[in-house]
C-alpha atoms as a PDB file:
ATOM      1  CA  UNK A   1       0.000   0.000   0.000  1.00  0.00           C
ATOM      2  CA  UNK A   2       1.592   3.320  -1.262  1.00  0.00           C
ATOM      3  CA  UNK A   3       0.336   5.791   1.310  1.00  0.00           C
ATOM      4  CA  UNK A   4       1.596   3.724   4.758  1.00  0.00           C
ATOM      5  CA  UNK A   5       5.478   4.682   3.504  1.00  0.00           C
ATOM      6  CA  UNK A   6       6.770   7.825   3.430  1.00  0.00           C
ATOM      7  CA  UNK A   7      10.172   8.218   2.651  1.00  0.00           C
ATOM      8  CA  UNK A   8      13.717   7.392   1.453  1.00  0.00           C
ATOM      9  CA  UNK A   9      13.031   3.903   2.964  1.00  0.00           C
ATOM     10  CA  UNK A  10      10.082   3.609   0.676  1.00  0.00           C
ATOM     11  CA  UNK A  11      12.364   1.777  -1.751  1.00  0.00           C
ATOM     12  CA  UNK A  12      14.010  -0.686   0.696  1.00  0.00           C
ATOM     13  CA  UNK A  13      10.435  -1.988   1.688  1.00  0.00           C
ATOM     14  CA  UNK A  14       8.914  -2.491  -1.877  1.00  0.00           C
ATOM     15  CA  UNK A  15      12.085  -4.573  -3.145  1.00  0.00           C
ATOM     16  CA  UNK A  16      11.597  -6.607   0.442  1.00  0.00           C
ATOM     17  CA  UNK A  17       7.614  -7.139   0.794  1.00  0.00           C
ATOM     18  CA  UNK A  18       7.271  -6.986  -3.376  1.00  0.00           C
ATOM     19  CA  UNK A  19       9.573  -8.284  -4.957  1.00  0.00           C
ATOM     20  CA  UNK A  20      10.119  -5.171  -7.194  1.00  0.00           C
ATOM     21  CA  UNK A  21      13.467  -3.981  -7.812  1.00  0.00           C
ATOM     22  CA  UNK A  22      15.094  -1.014  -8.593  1.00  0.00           C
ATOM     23  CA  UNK A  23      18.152   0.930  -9.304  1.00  0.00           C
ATOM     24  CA  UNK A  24      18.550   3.807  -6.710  1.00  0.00           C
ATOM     25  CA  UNK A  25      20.089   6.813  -7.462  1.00  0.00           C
ATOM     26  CA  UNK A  26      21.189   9.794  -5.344  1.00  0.00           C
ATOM     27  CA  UNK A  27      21.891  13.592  -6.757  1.00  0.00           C
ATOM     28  CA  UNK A  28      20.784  16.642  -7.234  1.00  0.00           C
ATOM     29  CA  UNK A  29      17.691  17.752  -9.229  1.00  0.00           C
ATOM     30  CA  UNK A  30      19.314  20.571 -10.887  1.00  0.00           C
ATOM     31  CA  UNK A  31      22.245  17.937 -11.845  1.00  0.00           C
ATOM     32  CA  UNK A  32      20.803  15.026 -13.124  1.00  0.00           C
ATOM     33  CA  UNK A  33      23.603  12.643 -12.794  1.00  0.00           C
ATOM     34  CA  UNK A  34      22.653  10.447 -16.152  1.00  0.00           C
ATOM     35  CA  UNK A  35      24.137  10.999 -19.652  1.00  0.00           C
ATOM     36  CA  UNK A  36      21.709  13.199 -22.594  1.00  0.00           C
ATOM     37  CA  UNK A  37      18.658  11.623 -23.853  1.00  0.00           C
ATOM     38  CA  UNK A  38      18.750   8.226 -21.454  1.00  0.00           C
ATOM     39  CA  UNK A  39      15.182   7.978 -19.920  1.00  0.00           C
ATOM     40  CA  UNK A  40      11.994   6.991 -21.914  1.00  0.00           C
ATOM     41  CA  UNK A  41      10.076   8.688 -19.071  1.00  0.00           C
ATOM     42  CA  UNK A  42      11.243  10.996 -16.175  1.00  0.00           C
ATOM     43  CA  UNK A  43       7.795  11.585 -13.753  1.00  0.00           C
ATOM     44  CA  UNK A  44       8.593  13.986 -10.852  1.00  0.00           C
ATOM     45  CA  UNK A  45       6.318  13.222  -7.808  1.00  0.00           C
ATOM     46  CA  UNK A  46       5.567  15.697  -4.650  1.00  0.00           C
ATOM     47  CA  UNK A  47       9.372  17.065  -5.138  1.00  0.00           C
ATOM     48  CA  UNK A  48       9.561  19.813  -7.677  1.00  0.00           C
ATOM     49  CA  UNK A  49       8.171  22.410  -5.281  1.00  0.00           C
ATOM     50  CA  UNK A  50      11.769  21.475  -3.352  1.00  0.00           C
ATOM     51  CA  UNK A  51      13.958  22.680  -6.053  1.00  0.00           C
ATOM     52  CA  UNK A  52      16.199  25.672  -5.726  1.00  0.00           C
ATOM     53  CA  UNK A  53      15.410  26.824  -9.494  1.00  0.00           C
ATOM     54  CA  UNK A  54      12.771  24.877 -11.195  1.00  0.00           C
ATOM     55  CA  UNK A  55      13.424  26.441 -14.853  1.00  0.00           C
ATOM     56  CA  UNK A  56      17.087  24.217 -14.264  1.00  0.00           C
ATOM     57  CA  UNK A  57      15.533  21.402 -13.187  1.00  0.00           C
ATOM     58  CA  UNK A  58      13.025  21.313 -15.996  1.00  0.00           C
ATOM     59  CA  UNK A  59      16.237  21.718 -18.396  1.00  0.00           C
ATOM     60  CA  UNK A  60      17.337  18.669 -16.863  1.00  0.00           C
ATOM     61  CA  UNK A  61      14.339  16.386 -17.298  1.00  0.00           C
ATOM     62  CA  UNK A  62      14.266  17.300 -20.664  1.00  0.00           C
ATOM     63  CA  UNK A  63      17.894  16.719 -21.161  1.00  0.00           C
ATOM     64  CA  UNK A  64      17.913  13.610 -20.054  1.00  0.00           C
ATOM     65  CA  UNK A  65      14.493  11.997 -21.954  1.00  0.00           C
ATOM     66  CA  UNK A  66      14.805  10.461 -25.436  1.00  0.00           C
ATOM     67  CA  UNK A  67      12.881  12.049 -28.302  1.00  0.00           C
ATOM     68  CA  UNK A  68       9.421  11.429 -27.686  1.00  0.00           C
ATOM     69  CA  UNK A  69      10.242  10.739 -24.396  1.00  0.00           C
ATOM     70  CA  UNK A  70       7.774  11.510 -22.011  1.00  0.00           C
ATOM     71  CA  UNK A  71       7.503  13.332 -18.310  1.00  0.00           C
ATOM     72  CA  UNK A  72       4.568  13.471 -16.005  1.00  0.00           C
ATOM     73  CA  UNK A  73       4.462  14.959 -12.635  1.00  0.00           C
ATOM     74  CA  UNK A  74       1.447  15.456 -10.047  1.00  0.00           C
END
């Protein structure tokens, strides 16, 4: 159930109780640390209101999507 985790931890209990895994990655959202035009989606969720300049951190989700990638946030 998404809403009883909160948190970096979040991640540690899906691969554990689900069975899903995932790469985990930590940096800074105003320097994505991926190479150009890697992701076939990039979704930002509850964290762009946390970014020190949001016109760089857009840059850098667009930077880093394919063409005709695609990027969804809520």
């Amino acid at each position: 159930m998404l809403t009883k985790y909160v948190g970096l931890l979040t991640s540690d209990i899906y691969i554990q109780n689900e069975g899903v895994h995932f790469e985990r990655v930590r940096g800074n959202m105003n320097e994505l640390p991926f190479r150009d035009k890697i992701f076939d989606l990039v979704f930002i969720t509850a964290s762009l209101h946390h970014s020190s300049d949001i016109s760089n951190t857009l840059r850098e989700v667009y930077r880093v999507l394919k063409p005709m990638g695609r990027f969804d946030f809520n």
